[in-house]
Protein backbone atom coordinates (compact mmCIF):
# COMPACT_ATOMS: atom_id res chain seq x y z
CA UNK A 1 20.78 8.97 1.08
CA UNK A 2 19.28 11.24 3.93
CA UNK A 3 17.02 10.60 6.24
CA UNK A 4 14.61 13.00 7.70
CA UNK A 5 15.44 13.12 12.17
CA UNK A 6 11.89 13.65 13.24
CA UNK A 7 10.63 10.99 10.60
CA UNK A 8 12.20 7.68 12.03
CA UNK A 9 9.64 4.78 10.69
CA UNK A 10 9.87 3.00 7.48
CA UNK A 11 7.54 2.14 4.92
CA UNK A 12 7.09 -0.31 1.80
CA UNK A 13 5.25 1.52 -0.76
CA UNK A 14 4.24 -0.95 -3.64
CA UNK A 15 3.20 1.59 -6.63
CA UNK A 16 1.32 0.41 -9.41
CA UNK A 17 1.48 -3.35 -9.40
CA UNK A 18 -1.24 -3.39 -11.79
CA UNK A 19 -1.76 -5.98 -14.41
CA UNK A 20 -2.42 -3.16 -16.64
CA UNK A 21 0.76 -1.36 -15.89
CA UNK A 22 2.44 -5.17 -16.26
CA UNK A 23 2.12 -5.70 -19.79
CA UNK A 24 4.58 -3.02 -20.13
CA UNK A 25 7.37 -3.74 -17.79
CA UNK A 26 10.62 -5.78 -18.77
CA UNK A 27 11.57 -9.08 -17.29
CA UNK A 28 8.12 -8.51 -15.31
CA UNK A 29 8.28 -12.05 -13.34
CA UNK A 30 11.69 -10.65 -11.85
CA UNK A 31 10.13 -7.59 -10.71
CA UNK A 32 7.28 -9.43 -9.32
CA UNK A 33 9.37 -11.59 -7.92
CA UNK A 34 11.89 -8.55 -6.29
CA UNK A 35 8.37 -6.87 -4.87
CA UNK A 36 7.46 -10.54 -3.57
CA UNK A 37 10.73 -11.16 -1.67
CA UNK A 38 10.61 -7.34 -0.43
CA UNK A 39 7.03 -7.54 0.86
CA UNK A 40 7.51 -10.91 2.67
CA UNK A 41 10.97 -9.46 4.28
CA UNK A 42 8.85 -6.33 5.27
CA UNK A 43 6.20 -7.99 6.86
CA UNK A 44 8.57 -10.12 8.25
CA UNK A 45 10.45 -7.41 10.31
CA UNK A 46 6.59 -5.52 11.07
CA UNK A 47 7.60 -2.92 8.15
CA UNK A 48 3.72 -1.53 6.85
CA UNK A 49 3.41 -2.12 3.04
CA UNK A 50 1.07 0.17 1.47
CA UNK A 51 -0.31 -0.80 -2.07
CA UNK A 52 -1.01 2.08 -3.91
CA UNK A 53 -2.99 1.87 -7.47
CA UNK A 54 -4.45 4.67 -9.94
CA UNK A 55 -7.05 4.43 -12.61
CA UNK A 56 -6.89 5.96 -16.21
CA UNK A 57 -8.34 5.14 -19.26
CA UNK A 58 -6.12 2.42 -20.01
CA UNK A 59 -6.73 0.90 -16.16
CA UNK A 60 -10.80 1.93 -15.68
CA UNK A 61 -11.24 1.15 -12.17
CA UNK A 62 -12.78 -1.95 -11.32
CA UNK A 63 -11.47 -3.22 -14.40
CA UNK A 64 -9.20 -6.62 -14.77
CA UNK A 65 -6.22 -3.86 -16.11
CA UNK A 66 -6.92 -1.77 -12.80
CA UNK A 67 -6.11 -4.74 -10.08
CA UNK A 68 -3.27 -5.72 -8.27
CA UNK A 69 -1.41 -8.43 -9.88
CA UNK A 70 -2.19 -12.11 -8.27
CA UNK A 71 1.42 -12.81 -7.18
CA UNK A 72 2.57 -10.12 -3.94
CA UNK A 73 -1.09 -9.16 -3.14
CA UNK A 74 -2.06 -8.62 0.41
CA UNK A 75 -4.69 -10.06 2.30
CA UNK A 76 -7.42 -8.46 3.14
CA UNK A 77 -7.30 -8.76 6.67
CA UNK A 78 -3.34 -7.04 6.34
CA UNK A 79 -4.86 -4.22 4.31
CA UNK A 80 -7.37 -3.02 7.20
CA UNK A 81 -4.85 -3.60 9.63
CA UNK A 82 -2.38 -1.34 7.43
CA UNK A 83 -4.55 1.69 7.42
CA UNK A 84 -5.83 1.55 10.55
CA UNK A 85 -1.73 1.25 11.61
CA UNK A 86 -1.56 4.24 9.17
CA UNK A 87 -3.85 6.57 10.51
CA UNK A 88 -3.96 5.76 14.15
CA UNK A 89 -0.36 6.97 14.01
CA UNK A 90 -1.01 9.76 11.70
CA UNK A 91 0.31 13.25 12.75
CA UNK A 92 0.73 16.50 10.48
CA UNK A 93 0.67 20.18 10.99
CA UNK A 94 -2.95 21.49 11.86
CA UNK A 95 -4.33 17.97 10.71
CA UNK A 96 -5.59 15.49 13.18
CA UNK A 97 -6.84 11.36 11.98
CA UNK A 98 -8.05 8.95 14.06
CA UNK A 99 -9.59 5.03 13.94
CA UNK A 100 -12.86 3.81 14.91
CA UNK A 101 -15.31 1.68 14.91
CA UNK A 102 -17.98 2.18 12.79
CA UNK A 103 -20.54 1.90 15.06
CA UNK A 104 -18.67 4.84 17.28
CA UNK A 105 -18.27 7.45 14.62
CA UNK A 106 -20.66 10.32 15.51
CA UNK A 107 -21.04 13.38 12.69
CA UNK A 108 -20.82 16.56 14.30
């Protein structure tokens, strides 16, 4: 495996732990409980997880099919504080993020 040199931070991404996309997936309480054990070691050595989910017609969003399985699902509190992490330290070519507060964003 390679690893980018100017890219030295690592990441949990969590796709699609849907309870939609479950129904599908073989030995799923393995798998959950694989994501489970990897989220808990993550968080455990300050790794972000990011949760990412799509909608479709088979997951509308909002929808029971559309959310995040109960068993590896992040608190709320760790969600904010992973994308504020996220974008305070966000850097790209000719694109700039930043975090506020709410009450300090002012609209050009």
């Amino acid at each position: 495996m390679t690893r980018p040199t100017d890219r030295p931070k690592t990441a949990l991404l969590v796709i699609d732990c849907q309870n939609g996309v479950a129904a599908d997936v073989w030995q799923w309480d393995v798998v959950v409980a694989k994501i489970v054990d990897l989220v808990e070691r993550a968080r455990h050595r300050g790794v972000p997880v990011v949760w990412l989910q799509h909608s479709s017609d088979g997951l509308p969003l909002g929808s029971h099919e559309w959310e995040i399985v109960p068993d590896g699902v992040p608190e709320p509190a760790d969600v904010v504080a992973m994308v504020n992490l996220i974008w305070r330290r966000h850097d790209a070519p000719v694109r700039t993020a930043s975090v506020v507060m709410a009450d300090a964003v002012e609209w050009a």
